[in-house]
Every structure is written in C-alpha cells, then in structure tokens.
N, C-alpha and C. Protein backbone atom coordinates (compact mmCIF):
# COMPACT_ATOMS: atom_id res chain seq x y z
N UNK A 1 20.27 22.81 -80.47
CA UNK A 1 21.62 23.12 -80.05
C UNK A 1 22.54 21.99 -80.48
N UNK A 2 24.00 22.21 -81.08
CA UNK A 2 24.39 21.63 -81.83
C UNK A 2 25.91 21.02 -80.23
N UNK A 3 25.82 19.42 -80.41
CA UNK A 3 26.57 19.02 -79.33
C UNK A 3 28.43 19.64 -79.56
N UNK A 4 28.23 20.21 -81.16
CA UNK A 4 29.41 20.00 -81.42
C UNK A 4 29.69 21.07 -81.57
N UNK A 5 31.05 21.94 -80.95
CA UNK A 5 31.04 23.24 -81.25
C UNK A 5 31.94 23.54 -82.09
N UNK A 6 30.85 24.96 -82.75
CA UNK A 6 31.89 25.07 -84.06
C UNK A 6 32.55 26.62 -83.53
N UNK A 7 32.33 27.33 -82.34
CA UNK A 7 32.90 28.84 -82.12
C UNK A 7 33.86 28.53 -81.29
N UNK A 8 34.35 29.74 -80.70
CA UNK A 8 35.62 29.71 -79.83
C UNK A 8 34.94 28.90 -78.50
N UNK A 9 35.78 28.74 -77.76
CA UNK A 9 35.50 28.52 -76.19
C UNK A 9 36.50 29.28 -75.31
N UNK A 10 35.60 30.04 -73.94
CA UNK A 10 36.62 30.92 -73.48
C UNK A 10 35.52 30.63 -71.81
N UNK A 11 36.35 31.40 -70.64
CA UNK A 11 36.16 30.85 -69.55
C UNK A 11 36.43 32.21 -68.93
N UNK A 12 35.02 32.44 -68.27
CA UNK A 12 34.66 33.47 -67.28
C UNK A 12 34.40 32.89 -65.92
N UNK A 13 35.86 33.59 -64.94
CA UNK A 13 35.70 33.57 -63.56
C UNK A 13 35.36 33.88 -62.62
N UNK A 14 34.26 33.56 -62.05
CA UNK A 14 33.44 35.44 -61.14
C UNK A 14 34.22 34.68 -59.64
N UNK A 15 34.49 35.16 -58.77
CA UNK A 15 34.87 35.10 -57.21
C UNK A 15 34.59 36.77 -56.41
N UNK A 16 34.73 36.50 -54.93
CA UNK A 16 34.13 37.52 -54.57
C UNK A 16 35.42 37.96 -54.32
N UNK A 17 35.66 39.53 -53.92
CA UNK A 17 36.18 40.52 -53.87
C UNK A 17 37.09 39.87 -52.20
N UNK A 18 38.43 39.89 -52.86
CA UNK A 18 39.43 39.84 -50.98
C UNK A 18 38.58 40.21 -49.97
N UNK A 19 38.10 41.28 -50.34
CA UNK A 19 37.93 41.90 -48.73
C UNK A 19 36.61 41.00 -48.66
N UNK A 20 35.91 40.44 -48.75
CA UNK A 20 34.77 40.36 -48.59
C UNK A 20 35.02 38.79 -47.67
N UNK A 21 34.15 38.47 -47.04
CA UNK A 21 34.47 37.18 -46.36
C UNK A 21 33.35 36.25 -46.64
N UNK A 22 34.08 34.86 -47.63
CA UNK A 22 33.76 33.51 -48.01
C UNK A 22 33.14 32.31 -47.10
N UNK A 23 31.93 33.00 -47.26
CA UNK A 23 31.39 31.80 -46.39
C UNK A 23 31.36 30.30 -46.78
N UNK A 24 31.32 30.26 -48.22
CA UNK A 24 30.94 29.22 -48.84
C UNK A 24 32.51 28.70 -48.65
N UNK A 25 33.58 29.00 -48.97
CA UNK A 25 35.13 29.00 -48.72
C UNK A 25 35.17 28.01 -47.04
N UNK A 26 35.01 28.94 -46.56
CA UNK A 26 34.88 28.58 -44.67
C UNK A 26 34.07 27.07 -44.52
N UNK A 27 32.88 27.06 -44.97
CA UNK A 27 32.26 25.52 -44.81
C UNK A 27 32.91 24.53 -45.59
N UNK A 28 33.79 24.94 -46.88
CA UNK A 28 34.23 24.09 -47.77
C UNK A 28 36.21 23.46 -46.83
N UNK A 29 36.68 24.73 -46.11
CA UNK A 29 37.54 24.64 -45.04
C UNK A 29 37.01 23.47 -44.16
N UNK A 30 35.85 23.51 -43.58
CA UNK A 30 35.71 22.76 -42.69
C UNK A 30 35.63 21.38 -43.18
N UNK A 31 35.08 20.97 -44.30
CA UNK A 31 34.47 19.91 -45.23
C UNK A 31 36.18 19.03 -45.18
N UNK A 32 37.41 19.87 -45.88
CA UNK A 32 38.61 19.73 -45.88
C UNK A 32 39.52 18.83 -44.43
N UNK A 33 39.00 19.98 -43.62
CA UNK A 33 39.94 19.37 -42.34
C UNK A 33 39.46 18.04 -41.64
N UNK A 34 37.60 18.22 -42.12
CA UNK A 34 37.09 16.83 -41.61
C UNK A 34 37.85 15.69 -42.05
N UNK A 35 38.00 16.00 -43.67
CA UNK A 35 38.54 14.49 -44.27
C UNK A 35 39.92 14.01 -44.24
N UNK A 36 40.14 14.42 -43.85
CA UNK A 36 41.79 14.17 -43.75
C UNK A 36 42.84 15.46 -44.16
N UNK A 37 42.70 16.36 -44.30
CA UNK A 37 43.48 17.53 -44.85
C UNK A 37 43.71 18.38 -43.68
N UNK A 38 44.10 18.25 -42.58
CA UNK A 38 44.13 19.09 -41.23
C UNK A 38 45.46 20.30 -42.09
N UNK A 39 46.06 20.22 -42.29
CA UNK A 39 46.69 21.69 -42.69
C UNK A 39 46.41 22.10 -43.78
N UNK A 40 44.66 22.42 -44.50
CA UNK A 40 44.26 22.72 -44.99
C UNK A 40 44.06 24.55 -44.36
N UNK A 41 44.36 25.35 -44.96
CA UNK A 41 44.47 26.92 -43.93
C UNK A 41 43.31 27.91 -44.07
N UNK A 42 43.47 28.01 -45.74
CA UNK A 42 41.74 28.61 -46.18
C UNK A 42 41.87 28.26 -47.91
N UNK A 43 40.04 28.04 -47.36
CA UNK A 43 39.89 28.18 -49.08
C UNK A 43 39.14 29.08 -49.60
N UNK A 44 38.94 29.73 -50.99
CA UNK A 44 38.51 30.72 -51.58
C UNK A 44 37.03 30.30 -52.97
N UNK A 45 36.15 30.25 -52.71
CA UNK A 45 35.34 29.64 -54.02
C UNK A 45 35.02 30.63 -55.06
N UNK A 46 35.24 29.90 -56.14
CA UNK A 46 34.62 30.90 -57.40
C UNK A 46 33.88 30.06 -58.40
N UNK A 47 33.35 30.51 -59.01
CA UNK A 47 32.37 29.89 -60.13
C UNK A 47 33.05 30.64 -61.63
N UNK A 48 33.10 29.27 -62.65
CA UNK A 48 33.78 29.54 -63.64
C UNK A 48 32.83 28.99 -64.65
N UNK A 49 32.60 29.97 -65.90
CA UNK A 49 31.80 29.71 -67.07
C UNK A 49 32.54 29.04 -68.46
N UNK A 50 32.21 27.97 -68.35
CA UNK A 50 32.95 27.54 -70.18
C UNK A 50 31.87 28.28 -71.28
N UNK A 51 32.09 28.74 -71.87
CA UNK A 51 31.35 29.55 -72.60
C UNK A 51 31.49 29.21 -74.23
N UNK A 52 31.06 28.46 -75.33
CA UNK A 52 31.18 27.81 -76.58
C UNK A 52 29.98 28.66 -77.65
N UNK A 53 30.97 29.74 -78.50
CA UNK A 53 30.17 30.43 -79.34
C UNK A 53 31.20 31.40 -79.89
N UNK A 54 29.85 31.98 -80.32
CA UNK A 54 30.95 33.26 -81.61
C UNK A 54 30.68 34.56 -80.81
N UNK A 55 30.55 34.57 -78.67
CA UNK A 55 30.84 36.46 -78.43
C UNK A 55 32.60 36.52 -78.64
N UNK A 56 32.62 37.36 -78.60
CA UNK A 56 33.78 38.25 -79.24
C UNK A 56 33.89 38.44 -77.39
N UNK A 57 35.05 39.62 -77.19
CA UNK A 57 35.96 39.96 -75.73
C UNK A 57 35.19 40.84 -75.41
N UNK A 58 34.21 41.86 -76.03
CA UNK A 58 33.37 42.51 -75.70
C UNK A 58 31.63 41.90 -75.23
N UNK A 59 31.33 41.21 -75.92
CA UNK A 59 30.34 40.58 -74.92
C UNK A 59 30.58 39.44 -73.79
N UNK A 60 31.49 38.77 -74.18
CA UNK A 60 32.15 38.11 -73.25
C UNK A 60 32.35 39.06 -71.88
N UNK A 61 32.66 40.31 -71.80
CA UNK A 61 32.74 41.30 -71.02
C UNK A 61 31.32 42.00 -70.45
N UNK A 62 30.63 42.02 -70.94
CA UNK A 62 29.34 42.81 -71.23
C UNK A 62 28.51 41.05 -70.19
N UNK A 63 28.28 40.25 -70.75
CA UNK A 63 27.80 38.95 -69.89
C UNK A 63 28.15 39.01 -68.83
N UNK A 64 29.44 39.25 -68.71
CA UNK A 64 30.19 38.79 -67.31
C UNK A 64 29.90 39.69 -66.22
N UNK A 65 29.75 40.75 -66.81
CA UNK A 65 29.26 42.60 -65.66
C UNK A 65 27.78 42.49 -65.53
N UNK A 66 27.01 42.04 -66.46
CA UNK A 66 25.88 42.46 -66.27
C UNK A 66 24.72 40.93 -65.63
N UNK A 67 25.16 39.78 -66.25
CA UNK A 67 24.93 38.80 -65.71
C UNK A 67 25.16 38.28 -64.70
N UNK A 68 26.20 37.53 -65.03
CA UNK A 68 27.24 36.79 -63.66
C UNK A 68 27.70 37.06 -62.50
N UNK A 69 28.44 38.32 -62.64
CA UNK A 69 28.49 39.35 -61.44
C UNK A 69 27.60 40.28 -60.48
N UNK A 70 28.10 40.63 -59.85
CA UNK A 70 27.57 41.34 -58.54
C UNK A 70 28.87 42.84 -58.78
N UNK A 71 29.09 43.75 -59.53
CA UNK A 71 29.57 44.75 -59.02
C UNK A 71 30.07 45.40 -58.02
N UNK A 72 29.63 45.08 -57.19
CA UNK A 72 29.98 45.47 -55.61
C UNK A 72 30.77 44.37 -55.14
N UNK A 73 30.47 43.20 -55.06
CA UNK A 73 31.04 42.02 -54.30
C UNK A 73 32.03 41.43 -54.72
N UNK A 74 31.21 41.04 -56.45
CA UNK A 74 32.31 40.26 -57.17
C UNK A 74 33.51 40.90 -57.80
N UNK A 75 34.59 40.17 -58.76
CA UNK A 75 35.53 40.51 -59.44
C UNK A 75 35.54 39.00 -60.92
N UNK A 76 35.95 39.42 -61.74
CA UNK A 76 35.83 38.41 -63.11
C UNK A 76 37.07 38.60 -63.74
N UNK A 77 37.44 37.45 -64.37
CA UNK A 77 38.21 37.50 -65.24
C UNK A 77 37.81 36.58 -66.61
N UNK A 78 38.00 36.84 -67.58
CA UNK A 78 37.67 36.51 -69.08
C UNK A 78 38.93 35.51 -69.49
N UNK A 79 38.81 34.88 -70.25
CA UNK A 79 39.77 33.77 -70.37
C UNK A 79 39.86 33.36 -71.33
N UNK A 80 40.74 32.81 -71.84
CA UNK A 80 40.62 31.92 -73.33
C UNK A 80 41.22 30.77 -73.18
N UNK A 81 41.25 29.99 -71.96
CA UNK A 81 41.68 28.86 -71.65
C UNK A 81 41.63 29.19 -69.80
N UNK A 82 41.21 27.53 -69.45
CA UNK A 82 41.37 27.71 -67.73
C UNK A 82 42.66 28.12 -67.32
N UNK A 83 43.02 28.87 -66.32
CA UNK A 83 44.62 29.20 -66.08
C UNK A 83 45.32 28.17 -65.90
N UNK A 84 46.71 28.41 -66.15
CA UNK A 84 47.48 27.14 -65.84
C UNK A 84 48.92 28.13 -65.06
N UNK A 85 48.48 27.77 -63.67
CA UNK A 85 49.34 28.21 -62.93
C UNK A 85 50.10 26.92 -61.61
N UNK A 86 51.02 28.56 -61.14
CA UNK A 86 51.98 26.87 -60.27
C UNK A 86 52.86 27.26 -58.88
N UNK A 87 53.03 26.73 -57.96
CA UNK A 87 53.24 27.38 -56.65
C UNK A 87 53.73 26.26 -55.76
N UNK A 88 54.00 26.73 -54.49
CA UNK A 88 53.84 25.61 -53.43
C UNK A 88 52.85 26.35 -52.72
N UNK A 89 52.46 24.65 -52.34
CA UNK A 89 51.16 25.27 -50.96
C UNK A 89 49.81 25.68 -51.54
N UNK A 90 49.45 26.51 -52.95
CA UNK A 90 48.65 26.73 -53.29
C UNK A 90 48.39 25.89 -54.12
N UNK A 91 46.66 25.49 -54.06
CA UNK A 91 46.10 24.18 -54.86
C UNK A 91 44.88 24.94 -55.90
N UNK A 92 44.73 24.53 -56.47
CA UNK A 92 43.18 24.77 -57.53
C UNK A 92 42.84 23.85 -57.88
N UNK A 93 41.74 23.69 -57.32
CA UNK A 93 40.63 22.35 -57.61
C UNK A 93 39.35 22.67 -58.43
N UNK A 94 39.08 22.39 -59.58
CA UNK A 94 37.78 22.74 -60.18
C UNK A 94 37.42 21.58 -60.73
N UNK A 95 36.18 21.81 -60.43
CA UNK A 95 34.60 20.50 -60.17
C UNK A 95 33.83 20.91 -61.11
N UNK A 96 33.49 20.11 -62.12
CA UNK A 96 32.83 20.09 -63.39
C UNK A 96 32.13 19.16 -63.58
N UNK A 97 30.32 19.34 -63.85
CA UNK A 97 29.67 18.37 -64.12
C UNK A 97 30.51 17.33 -65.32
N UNK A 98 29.87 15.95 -65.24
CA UNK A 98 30.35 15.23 -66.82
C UNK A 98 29.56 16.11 -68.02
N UNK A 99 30.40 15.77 -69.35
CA UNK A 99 29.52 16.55 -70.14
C UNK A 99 28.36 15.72 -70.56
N UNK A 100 27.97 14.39 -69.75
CA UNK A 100 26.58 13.19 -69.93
C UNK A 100 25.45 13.95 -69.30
N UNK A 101 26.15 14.51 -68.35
CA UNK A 101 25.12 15.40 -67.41
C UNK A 101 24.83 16.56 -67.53
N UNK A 102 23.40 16.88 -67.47
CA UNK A 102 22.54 17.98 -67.79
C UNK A 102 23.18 18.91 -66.78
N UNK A 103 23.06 20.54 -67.22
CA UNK A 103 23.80 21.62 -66.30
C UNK A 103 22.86 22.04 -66.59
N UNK A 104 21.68 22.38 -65.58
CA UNK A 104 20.82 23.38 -65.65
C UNK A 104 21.01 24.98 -65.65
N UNK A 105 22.05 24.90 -64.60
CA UNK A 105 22.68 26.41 -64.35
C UNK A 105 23.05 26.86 -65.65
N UNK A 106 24.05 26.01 -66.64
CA UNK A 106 24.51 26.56 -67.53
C UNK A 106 23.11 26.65 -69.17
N UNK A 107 22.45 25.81 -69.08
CA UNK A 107 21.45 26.49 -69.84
C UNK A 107 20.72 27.74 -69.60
N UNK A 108 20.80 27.94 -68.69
CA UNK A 108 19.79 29.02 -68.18
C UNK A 108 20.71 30.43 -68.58
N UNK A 109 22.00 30.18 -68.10
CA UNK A 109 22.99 30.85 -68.31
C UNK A 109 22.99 31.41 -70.32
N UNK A 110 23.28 30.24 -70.49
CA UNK A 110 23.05 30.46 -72.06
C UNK A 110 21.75 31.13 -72.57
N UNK A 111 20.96 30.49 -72.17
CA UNK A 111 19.44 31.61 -72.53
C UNK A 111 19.06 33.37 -71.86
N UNK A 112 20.35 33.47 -71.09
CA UNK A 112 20.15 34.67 -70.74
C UNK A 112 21.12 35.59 -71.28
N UNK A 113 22.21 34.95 -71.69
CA UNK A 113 23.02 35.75 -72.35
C UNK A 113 22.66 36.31 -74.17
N UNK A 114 21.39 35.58 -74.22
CA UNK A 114 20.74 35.35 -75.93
C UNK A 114 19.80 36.51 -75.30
N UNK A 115 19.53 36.61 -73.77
CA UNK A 115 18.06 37.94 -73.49
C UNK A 115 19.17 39.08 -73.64
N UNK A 116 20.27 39.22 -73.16
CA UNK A 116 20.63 40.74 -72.97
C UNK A 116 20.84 40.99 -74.39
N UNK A 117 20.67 39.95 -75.91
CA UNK A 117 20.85 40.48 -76.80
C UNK A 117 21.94 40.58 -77.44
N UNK A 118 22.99 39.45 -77.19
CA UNK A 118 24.10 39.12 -77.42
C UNK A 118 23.75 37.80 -78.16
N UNK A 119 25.04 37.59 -79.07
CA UNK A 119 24.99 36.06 -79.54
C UNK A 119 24.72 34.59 -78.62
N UNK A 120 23.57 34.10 -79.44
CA UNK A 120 23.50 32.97 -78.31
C UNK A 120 24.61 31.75 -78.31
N UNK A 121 25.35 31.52 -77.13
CA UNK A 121 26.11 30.73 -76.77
C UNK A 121 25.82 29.16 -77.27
N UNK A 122 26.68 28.34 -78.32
CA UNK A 122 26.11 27.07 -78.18
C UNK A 122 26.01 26.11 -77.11
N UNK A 123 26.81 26.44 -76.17
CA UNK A 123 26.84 25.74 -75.04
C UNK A 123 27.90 26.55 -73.92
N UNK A 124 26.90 25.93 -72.58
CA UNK A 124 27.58 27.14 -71.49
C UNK A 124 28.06 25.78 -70.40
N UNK A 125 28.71 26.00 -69.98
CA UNK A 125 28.83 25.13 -68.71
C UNK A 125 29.19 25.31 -67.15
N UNK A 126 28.85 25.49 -66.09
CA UNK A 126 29.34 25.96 -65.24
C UNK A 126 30.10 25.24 -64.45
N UNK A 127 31.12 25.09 -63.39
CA UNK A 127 32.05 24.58 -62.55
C UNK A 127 32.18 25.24 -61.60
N UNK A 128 32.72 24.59 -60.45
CA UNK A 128 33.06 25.19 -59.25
C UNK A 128 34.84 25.17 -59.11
N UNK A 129 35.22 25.75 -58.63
CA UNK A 129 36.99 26.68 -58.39
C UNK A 129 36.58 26.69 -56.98
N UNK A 130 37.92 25.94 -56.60
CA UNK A 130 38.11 25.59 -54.84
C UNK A 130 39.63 26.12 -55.39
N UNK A 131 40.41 27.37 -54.27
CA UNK A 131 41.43 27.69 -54.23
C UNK A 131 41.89 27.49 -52.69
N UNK A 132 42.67 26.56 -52.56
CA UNK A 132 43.56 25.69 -51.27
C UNK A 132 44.76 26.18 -50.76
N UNK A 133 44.70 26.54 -49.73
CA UNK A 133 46.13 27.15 -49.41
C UNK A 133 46.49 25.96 -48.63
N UNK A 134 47.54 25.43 -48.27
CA UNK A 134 47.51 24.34 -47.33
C UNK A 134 48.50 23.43 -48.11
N UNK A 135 49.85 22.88 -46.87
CA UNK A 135 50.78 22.08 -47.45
C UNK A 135 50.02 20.49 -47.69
N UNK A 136 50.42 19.82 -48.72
CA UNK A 136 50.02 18.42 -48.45
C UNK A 136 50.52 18.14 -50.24
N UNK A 137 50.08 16.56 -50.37
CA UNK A 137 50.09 16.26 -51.75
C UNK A 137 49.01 16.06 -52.49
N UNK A 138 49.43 16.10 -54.24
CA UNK A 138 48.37 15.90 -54.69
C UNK A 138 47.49 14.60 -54.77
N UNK A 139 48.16 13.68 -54.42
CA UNK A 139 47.22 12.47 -54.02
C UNK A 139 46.29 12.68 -53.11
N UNK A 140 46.86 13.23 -51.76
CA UNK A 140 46.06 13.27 -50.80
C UNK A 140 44.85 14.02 -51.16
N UNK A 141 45.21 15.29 -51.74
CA UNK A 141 44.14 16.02 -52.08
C UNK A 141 43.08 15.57 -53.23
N UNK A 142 43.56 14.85 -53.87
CA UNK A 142 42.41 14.52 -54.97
C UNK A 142 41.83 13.33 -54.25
N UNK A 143 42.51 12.57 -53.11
CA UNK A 143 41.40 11.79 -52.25
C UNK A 143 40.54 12.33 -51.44
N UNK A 144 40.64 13.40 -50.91
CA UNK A 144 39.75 13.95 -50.08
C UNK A 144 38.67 14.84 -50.51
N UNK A 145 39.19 15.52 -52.03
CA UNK A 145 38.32 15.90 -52.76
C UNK A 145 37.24 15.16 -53.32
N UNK A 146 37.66 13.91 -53.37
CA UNK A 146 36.89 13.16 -53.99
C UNK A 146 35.44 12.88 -53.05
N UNK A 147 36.05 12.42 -51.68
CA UNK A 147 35.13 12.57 -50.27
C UNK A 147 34.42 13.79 -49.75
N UNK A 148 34.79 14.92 -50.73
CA UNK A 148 33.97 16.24 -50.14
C UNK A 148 33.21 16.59 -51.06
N UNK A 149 33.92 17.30 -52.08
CA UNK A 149 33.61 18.20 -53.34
C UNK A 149 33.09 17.34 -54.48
N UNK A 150 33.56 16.46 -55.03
CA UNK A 150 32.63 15.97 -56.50
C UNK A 150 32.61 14.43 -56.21
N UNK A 151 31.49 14.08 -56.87
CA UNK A 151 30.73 12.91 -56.66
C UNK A 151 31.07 12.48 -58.02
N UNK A 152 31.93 11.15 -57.94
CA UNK A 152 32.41 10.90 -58.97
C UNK A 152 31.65 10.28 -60.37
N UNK A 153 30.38 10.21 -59.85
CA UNK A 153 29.04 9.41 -60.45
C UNK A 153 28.62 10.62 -61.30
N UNK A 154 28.80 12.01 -61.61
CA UNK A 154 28.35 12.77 -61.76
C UNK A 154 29.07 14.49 -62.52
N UNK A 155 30.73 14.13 -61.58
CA UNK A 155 31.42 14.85 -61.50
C UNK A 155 32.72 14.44 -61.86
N UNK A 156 33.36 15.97 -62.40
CA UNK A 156 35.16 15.74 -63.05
C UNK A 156 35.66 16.77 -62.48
N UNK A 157 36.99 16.21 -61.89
CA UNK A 157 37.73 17.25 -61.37
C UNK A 157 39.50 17.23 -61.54
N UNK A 158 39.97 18.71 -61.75
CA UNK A 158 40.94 18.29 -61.66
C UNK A 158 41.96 19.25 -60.26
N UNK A 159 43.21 18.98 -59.89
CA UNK A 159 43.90 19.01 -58.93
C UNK A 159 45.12 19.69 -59.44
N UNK A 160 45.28 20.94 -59.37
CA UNK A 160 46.45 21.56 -59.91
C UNK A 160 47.13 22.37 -59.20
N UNK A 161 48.53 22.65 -59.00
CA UNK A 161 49.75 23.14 -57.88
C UNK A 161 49.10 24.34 -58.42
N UNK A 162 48.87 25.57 -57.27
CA UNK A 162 48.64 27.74 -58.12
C UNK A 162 48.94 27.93 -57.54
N UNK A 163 49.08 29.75 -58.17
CA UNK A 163 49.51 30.32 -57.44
C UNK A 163 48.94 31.54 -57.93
N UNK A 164 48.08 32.52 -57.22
CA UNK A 164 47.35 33.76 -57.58
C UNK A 164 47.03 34.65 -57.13
C-alpha cells in the first residue's frame, strides 16, 4: 500500500437516524458537563470514513449501504470534502487518529470494501464526529475536548462553529 495517494479522497458519514436515541451521544454529554462545559445540552455521534482511491459516487454509495451502515438505524452522507459549516451554539468536533498511528478499523474497512468487489481503497481512515449543541467558546471547548475525547499523544482534532 502506497503512503502516497494518487486517487480522489472523499468522506463517508454514517450517524444514527433522529429518531433513534444516542447512547454513545448521552455518555459523551455527560463526559462534557463533567469537564467544565455545564451548558453543554446534547450531543449527537457519528463515524466518518476518509476514503483515498479511484471508487467513483457509485461505489462510494454501494460501501456506504452495504458496509458501514445499518439501514434501519443509520443515515450516510458521501462527501468530497469534510463539511464546512457555521452557526451559533452548534459545535462539530471530529477526532482523528495521527496519520503515525495505525487505524485498525480503517484497514479492515479497506479490505472489505476490496471483498464486496469494488476497487481497493489505498487508504481508509476512520474518525469520530461529536455534534455539540451548547453555548460556550471555542477555546473552552477544544480544552475540554482535549480532557474527554482525544488523547493528544495519539489523536487530532478539530473544533468548528455548525450548523445541520
């Protein structure tokens, strides 16, 4: 596998369905208000794929339904760049291994998207998407993130105003 990519890169978002209730969201709430973020209100988690190769919008689509997702639960969106959105009150925090560090998830990921018989991905990467409702600043929040969500020995994150 070649470190250097020569295909597109595009970014698949799986999160679960509104109606459905975020447990992983709720403990990550609590994680929040412990550290200093008391008008932290709710948060929402999703898992996001960097994806580095030559699928096209159709397997990119085809991975995302048949792999990644849950049909029933989940919902996805396909991407050709992380969103860049903007709001008050609403935060997006996404936690990304370093690229020094091994992503097991995302190899595995990559070797399964080569089983359903699609082009194999040169490199996959996975991240975590923390969506923050809750007034405060972005200092504060990238300090407390830092104390909850990514371990800076390990982990990259960034802290962005949304709205979605």
């Amino acid at each position: 596998m070649s470190l250097i990519a020569t295909g597109t890169t595009n970014f698949i978002e799986v999160r679960l369905r509104p109606d459905f209730a975020d447990a992983a969201g709720q403990a990550a709430l609590a994680q929040l208000q412990h550290a200093g973020f008391p008008a932290a209100r709710s948060v929402r988690l999703s898992t996001v794929y960097e994806i580095c190769g030559t699928l096209n919008q159709s397997h990119l689509q085809q991975a995302a339904k048949e792999l990644l997702s849950d049909g029933v639960t989940h919902e996805f969106k396909v991407l050709n760049a992380p969103p860049v959105l903007d709001g008050m009150n609403h935060w997006r925090v996404e936690v990304w291994l370093k690229p020094t560090v091994t992503d097991p998830t995302g190899e595995s990921v990559r070797r399964a998207i080569a089983e359903l018989g699609l082009p194999e991905p040169e490199r996959v990467r996975c991240g975590t998407v923390y969506r923050i409702l809750g007034k405060t600043t972005r200092n504060v929040l990238e300090r407390v993130v830092r104390r909850t969500f990514a371990n800076p020995v390990i982990h990259t994150f960034t802290v962005t105003e949304a709205y979605d």
